[in-house]
PDB file of N, CA and C in Angstrom:
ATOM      1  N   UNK A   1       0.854  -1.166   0.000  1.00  0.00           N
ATOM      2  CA  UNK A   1       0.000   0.000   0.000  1.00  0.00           C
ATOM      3  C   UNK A   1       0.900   1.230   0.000  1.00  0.00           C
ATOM      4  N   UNK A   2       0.675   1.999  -0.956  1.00  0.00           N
ATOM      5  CA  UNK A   2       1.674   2.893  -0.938  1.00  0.00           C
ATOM      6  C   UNK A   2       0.946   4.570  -0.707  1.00  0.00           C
ATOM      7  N   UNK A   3       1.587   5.395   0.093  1.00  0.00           N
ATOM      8  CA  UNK A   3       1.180   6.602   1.114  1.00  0.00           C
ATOM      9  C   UNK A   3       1.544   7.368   0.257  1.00  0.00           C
ATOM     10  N   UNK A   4       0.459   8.641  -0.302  1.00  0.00           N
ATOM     11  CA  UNK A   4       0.746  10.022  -0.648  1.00  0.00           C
ATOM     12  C   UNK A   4       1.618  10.575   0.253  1.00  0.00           C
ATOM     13  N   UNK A   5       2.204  11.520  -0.127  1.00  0.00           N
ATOM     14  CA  UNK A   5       3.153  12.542   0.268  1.00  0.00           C
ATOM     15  C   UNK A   5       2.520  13.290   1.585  1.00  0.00           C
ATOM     16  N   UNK A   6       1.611  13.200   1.252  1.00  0.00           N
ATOM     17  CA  UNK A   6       1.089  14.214   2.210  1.00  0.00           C
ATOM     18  C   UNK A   6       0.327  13.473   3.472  1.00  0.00           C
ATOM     19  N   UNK A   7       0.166  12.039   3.317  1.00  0.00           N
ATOM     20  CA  UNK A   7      -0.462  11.019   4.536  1.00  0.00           C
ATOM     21  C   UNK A   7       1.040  10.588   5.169  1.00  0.00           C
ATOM     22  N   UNK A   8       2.535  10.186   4.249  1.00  0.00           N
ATOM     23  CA  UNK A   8       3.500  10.492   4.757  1.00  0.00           C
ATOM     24  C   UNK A   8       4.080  11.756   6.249  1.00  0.00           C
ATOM     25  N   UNK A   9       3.721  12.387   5.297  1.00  0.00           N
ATOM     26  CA  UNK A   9       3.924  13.284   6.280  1.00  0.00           C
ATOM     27  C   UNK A   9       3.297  13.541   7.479  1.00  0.00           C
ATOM     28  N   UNK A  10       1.661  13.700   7.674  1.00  0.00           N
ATOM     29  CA  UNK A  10       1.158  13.664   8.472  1.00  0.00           C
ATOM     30  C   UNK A  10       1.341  12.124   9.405  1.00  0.00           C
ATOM     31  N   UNK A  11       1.744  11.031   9.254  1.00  0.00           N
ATOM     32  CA  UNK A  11       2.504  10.387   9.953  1.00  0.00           C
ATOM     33  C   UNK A  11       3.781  10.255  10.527  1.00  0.00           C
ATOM     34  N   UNK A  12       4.627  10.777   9.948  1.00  0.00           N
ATOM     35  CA  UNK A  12       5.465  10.917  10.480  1.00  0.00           C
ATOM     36  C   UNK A  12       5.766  12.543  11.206  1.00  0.00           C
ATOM     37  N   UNK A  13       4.707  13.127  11.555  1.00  0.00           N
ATOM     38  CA  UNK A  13       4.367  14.063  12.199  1.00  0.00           C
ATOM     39  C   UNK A  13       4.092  13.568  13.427  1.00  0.00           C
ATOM     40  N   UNK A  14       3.313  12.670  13.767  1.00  0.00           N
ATOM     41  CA  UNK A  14       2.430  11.783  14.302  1.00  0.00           C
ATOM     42  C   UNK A  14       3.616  10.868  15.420  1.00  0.00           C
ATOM     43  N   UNK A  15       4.646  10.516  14.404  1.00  0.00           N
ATOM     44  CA  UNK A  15       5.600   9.889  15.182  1.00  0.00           C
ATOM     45  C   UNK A  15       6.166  10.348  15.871  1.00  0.00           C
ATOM     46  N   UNK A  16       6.881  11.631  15.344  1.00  0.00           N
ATOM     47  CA  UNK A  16       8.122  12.330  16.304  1.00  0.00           C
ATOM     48  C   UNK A  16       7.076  13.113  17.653  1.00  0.00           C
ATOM     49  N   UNK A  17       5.593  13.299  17.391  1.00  0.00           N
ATOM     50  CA  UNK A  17       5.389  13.515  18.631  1.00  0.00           C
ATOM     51  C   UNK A  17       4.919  12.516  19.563  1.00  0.00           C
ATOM     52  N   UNK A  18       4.830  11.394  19.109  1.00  0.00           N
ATOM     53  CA  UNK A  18       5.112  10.278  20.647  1.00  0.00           C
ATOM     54  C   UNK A  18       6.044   9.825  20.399  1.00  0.00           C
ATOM     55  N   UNK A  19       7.146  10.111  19.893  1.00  0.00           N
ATOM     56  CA  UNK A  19       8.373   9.786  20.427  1.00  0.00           C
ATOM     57  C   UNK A  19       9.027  11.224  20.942  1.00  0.00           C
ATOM     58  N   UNK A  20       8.142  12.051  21.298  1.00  0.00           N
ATOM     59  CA  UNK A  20       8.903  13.127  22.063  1.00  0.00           C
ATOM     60  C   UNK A  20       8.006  12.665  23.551  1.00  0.00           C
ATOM     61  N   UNK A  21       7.230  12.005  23.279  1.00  0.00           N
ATOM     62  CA  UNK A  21       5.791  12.158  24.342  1.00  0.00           C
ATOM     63  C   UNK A  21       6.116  10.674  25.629  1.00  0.00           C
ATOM     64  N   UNK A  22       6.939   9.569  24.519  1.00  0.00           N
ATOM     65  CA  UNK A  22       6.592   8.153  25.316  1.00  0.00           C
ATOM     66  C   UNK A  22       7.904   7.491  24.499  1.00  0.00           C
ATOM     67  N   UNK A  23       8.801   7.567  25.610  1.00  0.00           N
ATOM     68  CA  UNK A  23      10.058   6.747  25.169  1.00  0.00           C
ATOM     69  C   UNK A  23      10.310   5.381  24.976  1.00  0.00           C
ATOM     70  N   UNK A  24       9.689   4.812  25.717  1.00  0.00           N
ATOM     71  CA  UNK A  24       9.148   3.330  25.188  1.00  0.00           C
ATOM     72  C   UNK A  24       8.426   2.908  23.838  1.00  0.00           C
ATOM     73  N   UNK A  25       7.758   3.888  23.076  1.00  0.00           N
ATOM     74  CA  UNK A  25       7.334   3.913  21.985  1.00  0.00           C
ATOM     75  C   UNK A  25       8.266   4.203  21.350  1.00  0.00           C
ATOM     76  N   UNK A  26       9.070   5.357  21.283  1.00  0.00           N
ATOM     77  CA  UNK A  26      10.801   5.207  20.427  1.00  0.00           C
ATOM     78  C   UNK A  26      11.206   4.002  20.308  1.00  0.00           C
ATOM     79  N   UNK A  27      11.684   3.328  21.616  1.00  0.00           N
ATOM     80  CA  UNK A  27      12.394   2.108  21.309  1.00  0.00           C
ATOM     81  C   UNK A  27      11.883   1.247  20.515  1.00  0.00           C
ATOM     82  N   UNK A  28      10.912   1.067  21.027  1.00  0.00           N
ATOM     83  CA  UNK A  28       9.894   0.023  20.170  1.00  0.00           C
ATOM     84  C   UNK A  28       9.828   0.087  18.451  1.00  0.00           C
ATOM     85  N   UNK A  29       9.651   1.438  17.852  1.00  0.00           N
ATOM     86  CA  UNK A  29       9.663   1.659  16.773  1.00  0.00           C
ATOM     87  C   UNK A  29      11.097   1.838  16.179  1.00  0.00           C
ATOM     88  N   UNK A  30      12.148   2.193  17.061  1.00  0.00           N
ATOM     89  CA  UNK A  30      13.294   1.695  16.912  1.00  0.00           C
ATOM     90  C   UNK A  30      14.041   0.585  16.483  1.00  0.00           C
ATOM     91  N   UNK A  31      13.402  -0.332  17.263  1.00  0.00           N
ATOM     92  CA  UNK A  31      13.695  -1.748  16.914  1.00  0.00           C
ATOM     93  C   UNK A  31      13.292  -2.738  16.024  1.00  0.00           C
ATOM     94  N   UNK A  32      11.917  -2.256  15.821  1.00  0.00           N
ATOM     95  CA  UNK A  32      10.758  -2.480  14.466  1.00  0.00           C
ATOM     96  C   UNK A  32      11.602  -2.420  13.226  1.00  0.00           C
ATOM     97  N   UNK A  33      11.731  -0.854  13.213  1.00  0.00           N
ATOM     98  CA  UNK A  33      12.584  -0.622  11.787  1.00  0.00           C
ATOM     99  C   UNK A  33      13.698  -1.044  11.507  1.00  0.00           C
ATOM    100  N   UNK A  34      14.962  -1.665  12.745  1.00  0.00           N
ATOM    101  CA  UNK A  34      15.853  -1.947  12.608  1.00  0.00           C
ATOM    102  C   UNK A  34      15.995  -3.347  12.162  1.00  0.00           C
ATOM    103  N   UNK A  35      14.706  -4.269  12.431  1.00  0.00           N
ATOM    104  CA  UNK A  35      14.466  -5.632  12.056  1.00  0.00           C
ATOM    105  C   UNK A  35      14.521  -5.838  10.964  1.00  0.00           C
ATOM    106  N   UNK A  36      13.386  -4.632  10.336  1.00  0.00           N
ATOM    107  CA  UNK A  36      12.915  -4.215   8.993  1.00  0.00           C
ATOM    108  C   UNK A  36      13.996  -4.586   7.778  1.00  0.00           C
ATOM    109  N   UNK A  37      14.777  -3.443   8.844  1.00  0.00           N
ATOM    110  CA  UNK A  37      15.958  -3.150   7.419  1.00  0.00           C
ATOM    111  C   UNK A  37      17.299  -4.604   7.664  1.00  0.00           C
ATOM    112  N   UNK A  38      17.313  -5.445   8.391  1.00  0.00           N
ATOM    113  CA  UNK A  38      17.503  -6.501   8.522  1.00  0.00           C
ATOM    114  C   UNK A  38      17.572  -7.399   7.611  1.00  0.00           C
ATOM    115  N   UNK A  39      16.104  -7.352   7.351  1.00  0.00           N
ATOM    116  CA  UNK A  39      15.405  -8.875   6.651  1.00  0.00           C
ATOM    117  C   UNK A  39      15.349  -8.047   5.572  1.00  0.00           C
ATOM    118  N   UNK A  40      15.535  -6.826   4.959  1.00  0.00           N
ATOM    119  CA  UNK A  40      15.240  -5.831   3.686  1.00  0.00           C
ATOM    120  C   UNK A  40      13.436  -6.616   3.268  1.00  0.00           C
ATOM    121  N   UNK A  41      12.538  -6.243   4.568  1.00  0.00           N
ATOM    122  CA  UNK A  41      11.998  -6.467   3.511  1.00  0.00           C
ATOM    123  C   UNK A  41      10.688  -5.512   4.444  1.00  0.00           C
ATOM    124  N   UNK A  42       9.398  -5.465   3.238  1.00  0.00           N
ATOM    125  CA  UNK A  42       8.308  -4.613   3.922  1.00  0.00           C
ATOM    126  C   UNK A  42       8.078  -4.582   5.171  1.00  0.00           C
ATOM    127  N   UNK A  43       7.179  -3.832   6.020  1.00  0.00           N
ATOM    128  CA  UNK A  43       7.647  -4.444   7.518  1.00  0.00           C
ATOM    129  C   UNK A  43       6.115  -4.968   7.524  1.00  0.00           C
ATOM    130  N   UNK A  44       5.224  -4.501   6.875  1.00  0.00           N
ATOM    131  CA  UNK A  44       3.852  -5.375   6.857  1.00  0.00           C
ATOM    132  C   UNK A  44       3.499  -6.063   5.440  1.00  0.00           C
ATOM    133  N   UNK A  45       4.519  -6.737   5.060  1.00  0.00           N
ATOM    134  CA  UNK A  45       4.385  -7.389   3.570  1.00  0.00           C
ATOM    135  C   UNK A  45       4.119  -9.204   4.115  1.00  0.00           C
ATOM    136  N   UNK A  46       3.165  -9.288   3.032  1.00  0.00           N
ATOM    137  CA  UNK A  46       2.790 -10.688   2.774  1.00  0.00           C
ATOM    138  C   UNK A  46       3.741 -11.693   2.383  1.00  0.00           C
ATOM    139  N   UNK A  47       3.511 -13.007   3.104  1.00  0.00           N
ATOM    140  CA  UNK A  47       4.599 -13.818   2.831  1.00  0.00           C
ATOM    141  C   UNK A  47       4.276 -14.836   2.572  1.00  0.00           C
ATOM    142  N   UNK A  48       4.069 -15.661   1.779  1.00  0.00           N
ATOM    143  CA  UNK A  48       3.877 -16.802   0.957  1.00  0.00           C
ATOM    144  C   UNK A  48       4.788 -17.807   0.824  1.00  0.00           C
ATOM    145  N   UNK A  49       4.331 -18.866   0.868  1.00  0.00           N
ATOM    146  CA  UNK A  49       4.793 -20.116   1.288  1.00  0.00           C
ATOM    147  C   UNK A  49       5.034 -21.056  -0.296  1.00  0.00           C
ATOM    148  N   UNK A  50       5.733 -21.574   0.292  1.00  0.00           N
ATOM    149  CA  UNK A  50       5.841 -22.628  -1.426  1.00  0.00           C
ATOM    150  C   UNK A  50       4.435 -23.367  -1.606  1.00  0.00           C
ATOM    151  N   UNK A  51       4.287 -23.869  -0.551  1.00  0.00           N
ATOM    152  CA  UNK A  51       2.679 -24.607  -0.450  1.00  0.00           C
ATOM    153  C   UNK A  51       1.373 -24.441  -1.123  1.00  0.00           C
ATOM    154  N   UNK A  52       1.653 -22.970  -0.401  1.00  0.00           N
ATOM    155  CA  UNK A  52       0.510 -21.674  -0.698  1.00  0.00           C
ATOM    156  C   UNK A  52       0.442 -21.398  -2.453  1.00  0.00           C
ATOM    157  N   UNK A  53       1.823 -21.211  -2.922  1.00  0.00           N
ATOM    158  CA  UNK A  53       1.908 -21.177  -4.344  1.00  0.00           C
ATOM    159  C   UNK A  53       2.163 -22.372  -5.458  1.00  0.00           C
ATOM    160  N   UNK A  54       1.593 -23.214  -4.669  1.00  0.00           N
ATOM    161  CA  UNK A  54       2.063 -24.724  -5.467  1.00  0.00           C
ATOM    162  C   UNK A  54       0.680 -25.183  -5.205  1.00  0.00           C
ATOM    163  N   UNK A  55      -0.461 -24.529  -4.504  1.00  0.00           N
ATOM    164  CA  UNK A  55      -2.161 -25.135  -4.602  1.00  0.00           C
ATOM    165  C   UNK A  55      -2.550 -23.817  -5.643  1.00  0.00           C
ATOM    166  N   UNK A  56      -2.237 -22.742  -5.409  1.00  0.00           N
ATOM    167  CA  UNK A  56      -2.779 -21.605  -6.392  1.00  0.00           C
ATOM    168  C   UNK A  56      -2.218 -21.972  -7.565  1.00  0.00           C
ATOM    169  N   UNK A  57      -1.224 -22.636  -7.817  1.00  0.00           N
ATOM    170  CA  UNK A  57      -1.035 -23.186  -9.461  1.00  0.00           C
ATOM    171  C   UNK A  57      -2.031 -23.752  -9.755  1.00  0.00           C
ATOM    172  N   UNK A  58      -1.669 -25.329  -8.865  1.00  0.00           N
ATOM    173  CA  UNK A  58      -2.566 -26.104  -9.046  1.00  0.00           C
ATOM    174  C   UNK A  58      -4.195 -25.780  -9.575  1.00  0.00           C
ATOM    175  N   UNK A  59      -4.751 -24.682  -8.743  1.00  0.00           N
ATOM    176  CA  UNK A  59      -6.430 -24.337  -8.771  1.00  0.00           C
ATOM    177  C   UNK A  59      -6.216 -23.908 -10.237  1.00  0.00           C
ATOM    178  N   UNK A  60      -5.026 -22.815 -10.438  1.00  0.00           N
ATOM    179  CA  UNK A  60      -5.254 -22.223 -11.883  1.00  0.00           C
ATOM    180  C   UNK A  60      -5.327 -23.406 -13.321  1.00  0.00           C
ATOM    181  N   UNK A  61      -4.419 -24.361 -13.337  1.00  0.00           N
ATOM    182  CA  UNK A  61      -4.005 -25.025 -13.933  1.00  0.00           C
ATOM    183  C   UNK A  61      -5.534 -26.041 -14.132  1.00  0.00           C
ATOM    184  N   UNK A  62      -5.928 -26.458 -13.299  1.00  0.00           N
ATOM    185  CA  UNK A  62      -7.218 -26.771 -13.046  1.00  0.00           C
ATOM    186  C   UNK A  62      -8.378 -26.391 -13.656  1.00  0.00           C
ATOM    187  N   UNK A  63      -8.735 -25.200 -13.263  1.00  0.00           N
ATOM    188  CA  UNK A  63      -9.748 -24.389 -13.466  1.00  0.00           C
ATOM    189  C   UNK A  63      -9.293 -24.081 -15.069  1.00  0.00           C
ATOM    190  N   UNK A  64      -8.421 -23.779 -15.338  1.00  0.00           N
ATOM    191  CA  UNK A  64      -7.927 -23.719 -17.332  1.00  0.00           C
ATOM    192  C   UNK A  64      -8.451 -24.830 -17.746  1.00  0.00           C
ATOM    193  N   UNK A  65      -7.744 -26.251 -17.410  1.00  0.00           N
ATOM    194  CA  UNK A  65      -8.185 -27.178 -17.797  1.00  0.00           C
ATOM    195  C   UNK A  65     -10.030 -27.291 -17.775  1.00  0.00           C
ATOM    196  N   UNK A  66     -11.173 -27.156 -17.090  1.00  0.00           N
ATOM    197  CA  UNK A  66     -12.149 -27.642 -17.070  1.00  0.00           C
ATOM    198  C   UNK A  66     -12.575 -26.112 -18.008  1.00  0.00           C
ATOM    199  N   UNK A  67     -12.228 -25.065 -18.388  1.00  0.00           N
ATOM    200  CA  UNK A  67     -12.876 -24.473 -19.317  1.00  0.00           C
ATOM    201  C   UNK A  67     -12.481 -24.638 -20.860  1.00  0.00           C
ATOM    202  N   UNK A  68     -11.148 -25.132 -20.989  1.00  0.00           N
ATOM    203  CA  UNK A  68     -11.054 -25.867 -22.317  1.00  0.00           C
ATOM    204  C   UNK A  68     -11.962 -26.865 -22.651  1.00  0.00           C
ATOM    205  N   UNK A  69     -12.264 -27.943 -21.208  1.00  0.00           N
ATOM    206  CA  UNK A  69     -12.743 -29.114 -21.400  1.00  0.00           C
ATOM    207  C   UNK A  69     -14.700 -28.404 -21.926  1.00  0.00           C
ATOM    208  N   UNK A  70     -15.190 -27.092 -21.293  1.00  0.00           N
ATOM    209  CA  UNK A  70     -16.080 -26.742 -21.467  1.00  0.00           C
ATOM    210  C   UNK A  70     -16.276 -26.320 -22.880  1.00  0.00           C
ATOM    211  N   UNK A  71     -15.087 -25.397 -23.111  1.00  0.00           N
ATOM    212  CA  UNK A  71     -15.427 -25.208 -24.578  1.00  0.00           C
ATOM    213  C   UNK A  71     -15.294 -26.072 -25.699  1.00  0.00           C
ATOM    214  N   UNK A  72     -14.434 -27.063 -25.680  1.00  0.00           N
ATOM    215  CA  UNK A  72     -14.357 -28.085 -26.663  1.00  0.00           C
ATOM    216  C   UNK A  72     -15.658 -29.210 -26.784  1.00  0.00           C
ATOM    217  N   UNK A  73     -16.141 -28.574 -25.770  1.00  0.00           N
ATOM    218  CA  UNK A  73     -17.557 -30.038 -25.769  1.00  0.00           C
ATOM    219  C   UNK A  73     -18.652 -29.239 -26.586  1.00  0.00           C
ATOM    220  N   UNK A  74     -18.838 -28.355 -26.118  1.00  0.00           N
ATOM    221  CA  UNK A  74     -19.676 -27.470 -26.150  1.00  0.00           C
ATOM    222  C   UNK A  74     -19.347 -26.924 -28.129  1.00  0.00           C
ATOM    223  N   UNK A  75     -18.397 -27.322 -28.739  1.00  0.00           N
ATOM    224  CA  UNK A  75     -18.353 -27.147 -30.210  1.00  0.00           C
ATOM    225  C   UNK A  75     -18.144 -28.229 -30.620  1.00  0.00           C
ATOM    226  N   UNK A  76     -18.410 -29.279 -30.359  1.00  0.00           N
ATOM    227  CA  UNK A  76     -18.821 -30.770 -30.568  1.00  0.00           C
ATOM    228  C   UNK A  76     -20.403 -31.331 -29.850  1.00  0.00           C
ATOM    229  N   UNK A  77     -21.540 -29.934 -30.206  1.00  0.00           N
ATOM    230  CA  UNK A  77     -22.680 -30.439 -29.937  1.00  0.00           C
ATOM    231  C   UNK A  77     -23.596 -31.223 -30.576  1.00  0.00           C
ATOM    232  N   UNK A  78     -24.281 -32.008 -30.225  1.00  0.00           N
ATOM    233  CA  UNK A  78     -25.152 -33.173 -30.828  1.00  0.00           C
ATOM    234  C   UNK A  78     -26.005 -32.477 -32.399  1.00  0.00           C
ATOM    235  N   UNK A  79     -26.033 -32.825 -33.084  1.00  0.00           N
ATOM    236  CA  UNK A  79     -26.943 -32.102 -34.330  1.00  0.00           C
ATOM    237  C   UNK A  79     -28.503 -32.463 -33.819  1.00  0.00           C
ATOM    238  N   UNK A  80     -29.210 -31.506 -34.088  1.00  0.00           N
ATOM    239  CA  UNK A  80     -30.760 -30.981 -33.744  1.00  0.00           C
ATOM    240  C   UNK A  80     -31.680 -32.313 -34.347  1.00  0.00           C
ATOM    241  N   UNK A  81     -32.283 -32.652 -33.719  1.00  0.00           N
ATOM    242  CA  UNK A  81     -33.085 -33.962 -34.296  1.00  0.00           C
ATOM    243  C   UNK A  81     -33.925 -32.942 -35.380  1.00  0.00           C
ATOM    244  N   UNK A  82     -34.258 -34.266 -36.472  1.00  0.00           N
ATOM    245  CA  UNK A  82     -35.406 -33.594 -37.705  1.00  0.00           C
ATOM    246  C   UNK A  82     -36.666 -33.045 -36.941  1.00  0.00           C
ATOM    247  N   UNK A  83     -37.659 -32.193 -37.485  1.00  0.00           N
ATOM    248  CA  UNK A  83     -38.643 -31.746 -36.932  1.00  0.00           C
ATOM    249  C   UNK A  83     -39.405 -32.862 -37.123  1.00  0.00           C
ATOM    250  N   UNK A  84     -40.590 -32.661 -36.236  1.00  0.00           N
ATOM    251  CA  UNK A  84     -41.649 -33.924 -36.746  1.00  0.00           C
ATOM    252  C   UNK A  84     -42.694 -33.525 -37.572  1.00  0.00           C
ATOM    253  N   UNK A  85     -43.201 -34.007 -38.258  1.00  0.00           N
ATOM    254  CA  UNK A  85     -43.841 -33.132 -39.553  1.00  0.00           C
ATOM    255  C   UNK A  85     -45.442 -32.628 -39.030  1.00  0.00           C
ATOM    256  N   UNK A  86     -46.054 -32.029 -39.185  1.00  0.00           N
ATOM    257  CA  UNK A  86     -47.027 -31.132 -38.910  1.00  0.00           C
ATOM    258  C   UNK A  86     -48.416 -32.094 -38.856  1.00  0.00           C
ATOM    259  N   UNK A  87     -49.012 -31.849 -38.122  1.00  0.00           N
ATOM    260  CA  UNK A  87     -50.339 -33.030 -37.509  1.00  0.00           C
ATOM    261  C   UNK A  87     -51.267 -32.946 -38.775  1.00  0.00           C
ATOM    262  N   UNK A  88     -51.382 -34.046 -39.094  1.00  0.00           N
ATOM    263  CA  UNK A  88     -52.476 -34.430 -40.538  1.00  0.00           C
ATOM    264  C   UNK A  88     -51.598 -34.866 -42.064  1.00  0.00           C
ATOM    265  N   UNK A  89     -50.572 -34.455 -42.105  1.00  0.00           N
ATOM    266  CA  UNK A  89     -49.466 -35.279 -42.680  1.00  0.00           C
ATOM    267  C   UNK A  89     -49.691 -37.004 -42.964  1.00  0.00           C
ATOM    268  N   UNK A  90     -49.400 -37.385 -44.282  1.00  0.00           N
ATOM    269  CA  UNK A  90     -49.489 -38.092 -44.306  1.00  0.00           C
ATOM    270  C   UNK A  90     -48.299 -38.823 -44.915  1.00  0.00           C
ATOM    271  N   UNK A  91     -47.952 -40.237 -44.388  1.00  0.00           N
ATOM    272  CA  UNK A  91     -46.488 -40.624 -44.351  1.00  0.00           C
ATOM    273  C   UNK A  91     -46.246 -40.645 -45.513  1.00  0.00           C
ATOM    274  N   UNK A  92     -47.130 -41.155 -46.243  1.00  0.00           N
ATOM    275  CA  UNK A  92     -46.870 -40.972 -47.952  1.00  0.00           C
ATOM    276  C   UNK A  92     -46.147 -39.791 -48.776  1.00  0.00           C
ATOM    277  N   UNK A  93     -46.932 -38.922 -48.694  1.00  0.00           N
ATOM    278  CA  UNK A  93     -46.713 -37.698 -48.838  1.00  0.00           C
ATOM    279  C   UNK A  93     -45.170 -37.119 -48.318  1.00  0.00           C
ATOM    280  N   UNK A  94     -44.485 -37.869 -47.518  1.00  0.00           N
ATOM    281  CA  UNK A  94     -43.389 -37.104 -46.776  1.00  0.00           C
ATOM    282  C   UNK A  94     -41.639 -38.201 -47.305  1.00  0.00           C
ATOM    283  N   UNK A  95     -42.684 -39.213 -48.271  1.00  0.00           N
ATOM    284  CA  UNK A  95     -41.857 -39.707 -48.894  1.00  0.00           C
ATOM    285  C   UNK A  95     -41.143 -41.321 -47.698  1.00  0.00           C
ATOM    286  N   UNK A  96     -42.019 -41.694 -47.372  1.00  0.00           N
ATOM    287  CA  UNK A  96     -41.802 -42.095 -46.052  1.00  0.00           C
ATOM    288  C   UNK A  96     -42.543 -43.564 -46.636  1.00  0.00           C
ATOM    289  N   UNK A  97     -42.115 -44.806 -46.345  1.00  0.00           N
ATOM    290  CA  UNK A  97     -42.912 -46.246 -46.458  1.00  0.00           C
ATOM    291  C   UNK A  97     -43.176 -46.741 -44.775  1.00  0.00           C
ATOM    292  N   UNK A  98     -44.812 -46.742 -44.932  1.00  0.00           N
ATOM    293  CA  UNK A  98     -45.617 -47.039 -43.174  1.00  0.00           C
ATOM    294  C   UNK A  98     -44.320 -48.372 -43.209  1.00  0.00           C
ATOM    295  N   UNK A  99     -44.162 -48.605 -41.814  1.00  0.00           N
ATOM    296  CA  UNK A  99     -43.072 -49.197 -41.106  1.00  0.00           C
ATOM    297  C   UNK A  99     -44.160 -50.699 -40.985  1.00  0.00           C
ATOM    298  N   UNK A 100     -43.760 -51.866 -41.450  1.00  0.00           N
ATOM    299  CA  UNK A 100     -44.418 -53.372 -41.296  1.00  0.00           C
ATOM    300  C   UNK A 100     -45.245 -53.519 -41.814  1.00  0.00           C
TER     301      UNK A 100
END
């Protein structure tokens, strides 16, 4: 999440007066940031696991697969049965020999 210039500031406005106010809050945020820059990494960033990104393949890889499987069926649909011919029709007429 990244802070305008100006929410920047008004936080770190915010800081230097409880850390003028509550010295235990210095340290604390002292030590926070010093972890921070430690591990170089966000100090509230998300961290993901191999696990975590080896089932989110999986779902994707998945979920691709069953919409190929959707669209390929789905353009291999059954052809429309003939209509049935209109009531009073006669089989003769439709080019048709009565069955037995």
């Amino acid at each position: 999440m990244n802070l305008s210039d100006r929410e920047r500031r008004m936080l770190a406005e915010i800081e230097q007066g409880l850390r003028g106010r509550d010295r235990l809050f210095a340290c604390r945020i002292d030590a926070l940031n010093a972890a921070c820059a430690r591990r170089r990494t966000q100090r509230f960033a998300c961290h993901t696991g191999r696990r975590e990104l080896t089932c989110v393949l999986l779902l994707v890889i998945a979920m691709t697969a069953l919409s190929m499987l959707v669209v390929l069926l789905a353009g291999h649909a059954r052809p429309a049965p003939a209509p049935y011919p209109p009531p009073g029709t006669a089989l003769e007429e439709l080019g048709r020999a009565p069955a037995g």
